[in-house]
Protein backbone atom coordinates (compact mmCIF):
# COMPACT_ATOMS: atom_id res chain seq x y z
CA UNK A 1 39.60 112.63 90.63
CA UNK A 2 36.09 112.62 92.03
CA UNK A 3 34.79 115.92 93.26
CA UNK A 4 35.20 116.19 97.22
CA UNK A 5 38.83 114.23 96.93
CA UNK A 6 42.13 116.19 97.79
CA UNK A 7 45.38 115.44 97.49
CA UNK A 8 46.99 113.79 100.41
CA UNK A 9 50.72 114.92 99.90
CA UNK A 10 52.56 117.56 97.89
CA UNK A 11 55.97 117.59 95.92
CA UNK A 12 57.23 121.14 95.40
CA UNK A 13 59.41 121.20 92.21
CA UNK A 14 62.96 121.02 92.91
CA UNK A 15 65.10 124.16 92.17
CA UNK A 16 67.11 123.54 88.72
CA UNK A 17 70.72 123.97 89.26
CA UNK A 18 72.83 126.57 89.72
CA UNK A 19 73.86 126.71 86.09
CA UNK A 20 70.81 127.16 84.57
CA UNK A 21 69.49 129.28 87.51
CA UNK A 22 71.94 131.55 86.52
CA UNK A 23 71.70 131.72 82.59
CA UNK A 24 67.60 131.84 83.31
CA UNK A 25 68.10 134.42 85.54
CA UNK A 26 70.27 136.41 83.01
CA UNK A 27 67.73 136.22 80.15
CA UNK A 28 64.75 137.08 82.18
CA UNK A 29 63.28 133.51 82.35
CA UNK A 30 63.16 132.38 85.75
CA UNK A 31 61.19 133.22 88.41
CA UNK A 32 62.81 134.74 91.39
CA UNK A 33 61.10 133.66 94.15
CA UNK A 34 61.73 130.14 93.40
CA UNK A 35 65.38 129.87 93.60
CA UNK A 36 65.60 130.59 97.47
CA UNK A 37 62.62 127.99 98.30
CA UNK A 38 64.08 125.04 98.40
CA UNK A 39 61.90 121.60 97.13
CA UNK A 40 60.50 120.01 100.22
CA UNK A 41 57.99 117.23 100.73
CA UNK A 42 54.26 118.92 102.91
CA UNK A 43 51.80 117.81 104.09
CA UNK A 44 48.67 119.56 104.37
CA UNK A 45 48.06 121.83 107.75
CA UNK A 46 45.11 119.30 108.37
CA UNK A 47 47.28 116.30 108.64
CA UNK A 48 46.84 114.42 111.94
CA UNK A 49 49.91 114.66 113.93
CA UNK A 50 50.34 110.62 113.78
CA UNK A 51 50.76 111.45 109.94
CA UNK A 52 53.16 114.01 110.71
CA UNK A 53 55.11 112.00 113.16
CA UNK A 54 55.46 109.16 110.19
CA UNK A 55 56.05 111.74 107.39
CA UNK A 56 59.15 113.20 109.95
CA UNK A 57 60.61 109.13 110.50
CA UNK A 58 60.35 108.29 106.81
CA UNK A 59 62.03 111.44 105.90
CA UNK A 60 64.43 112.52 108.13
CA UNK A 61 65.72 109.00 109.87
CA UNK A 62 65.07 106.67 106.31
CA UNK A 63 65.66 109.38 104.21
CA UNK A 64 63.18 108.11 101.60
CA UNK A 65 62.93 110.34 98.33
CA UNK A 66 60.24 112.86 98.21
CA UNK A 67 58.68 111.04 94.93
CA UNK A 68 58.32 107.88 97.54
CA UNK A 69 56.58 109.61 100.68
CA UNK A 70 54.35 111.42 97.80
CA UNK A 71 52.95 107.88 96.76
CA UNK A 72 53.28 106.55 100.32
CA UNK A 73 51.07 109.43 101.67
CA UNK A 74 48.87 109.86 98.34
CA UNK A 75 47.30 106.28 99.28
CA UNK A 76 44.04 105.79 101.52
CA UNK A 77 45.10 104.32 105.04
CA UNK A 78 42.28 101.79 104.86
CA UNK A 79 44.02 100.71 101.43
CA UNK A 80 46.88 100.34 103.48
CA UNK A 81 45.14 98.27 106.03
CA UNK A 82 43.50 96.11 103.59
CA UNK A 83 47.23 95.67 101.97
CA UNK A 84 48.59 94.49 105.43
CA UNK A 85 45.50 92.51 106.35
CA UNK A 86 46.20 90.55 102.83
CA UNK A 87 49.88 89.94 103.61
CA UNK A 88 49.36 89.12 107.07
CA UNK A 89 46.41 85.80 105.63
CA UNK A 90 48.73 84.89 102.73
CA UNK A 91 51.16 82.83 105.03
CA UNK A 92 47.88 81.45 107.22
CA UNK A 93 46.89 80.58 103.41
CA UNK A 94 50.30 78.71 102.70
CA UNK A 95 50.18 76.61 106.01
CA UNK A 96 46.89 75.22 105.21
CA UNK A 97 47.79 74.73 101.88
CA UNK A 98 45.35 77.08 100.28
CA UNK A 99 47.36 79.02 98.46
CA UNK A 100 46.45 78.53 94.91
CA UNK A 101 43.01 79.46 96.36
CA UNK A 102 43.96 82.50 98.14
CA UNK A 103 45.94 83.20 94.73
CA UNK A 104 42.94 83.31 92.52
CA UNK A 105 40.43 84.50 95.39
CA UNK A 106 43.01 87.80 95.32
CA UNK A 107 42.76 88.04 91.71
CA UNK A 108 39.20 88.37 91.56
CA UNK A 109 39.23 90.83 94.12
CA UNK A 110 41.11 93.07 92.16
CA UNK A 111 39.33 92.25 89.12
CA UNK A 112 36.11 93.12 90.71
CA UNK A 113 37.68 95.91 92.85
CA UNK A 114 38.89 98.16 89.66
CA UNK A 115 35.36 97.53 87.73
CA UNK A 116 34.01 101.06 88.13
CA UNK A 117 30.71 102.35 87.20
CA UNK A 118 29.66 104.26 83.74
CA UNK A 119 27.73 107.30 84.28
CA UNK A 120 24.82 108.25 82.39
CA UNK A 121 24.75 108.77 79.28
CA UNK A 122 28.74 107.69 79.31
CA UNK A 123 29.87 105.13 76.03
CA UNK A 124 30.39 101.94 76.62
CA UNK A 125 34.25 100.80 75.67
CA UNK A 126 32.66 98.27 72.91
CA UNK A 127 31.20 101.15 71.54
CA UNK A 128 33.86 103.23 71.33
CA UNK A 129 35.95 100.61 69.98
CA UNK A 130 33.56 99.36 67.52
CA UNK A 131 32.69 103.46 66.60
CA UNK A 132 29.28 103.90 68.33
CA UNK A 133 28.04 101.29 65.73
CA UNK A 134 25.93 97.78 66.98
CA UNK A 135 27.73 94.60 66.48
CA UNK A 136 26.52 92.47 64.02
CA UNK A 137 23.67 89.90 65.21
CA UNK A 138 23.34 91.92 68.54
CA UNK A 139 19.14 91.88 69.64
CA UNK A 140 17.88 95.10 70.97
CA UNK A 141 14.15 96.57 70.94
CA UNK A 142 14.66 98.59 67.57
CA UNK A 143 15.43 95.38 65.88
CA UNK A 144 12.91 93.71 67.35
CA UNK A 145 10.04 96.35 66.92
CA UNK A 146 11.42 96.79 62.85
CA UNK A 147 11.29 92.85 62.55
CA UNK A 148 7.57 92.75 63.92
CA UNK A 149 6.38 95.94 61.74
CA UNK A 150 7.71 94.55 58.31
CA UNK A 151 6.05 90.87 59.52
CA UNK A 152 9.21 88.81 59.35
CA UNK A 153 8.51 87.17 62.99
């Protein structure tokens, strides 16, 4: 994660059974305080009541597992918008038969979308791949400059 980003959702671990809670407990093993709080799906305190409001329907009325509402809730809204605002042009695509289109014009998107950006002074995948060495016939200014200094251009 970037610095400045936060999580959006948090899964508690669940409490291990009652069997091993009480063999762990036995040996020494097992923290205490943990058995009596039971695993529970939060949000953070900052969480705009609308997010609260949809956390509470998809929890309580669907009963959605926590794993689920952490990966609903973990995801940008506008990602979310843009997901709906592509679903909602892929049948305006089909009806005027632009689908392949609207196909490829997505996948490109994406492509582009999930490029990223290499810091400074970060290695390029070729060159990790290829262990930090130049591939063969590739032109760059030390070639050049050791080409013009021994007279072979």
């Amino acid at each position: 994660m970037e610095e400045g980003d936060s999580f959006l959702a948090l899964l508690a671990p669940k409490t291990p059974p009652q069997h091993i809670q009480e063999s762990s407990a036995a040996s020494g093993s097992f923290d205490e305080g943990s058995i009596n709080d039971p695993a529970r799906f939060r949000l953070p305190a900052s969480a705009s009541p609308l997010r609260k409001r949809i956390a509470a329907f998809l929890q309580h009325r669907l009963k959605l597992p926590e794993v689920v509402l952490v990966i609903v809730f973990s995801i940008k809204p506008w990602v979310w918008v843009a997901f709906l605002a592509w679903m909602a042009a892929a049948p305006i695509a089909s009806s005027y038969e632009v689908g392949e289109i609207y196909v490829l014009v997505t996948l490109v998107t994406v492509i582009f979308c999930n490029l990223g950006t290499r810091k400074a002074g970060e290695a390029s995948a070729y060159s990790i791949f290829n262990n930090f060495r130049e591939l063969p016939g590739q032109l760059n200014a030390n070639m050049l400059d050791d080409q013009l200094r021994r007279g072979q251009m």
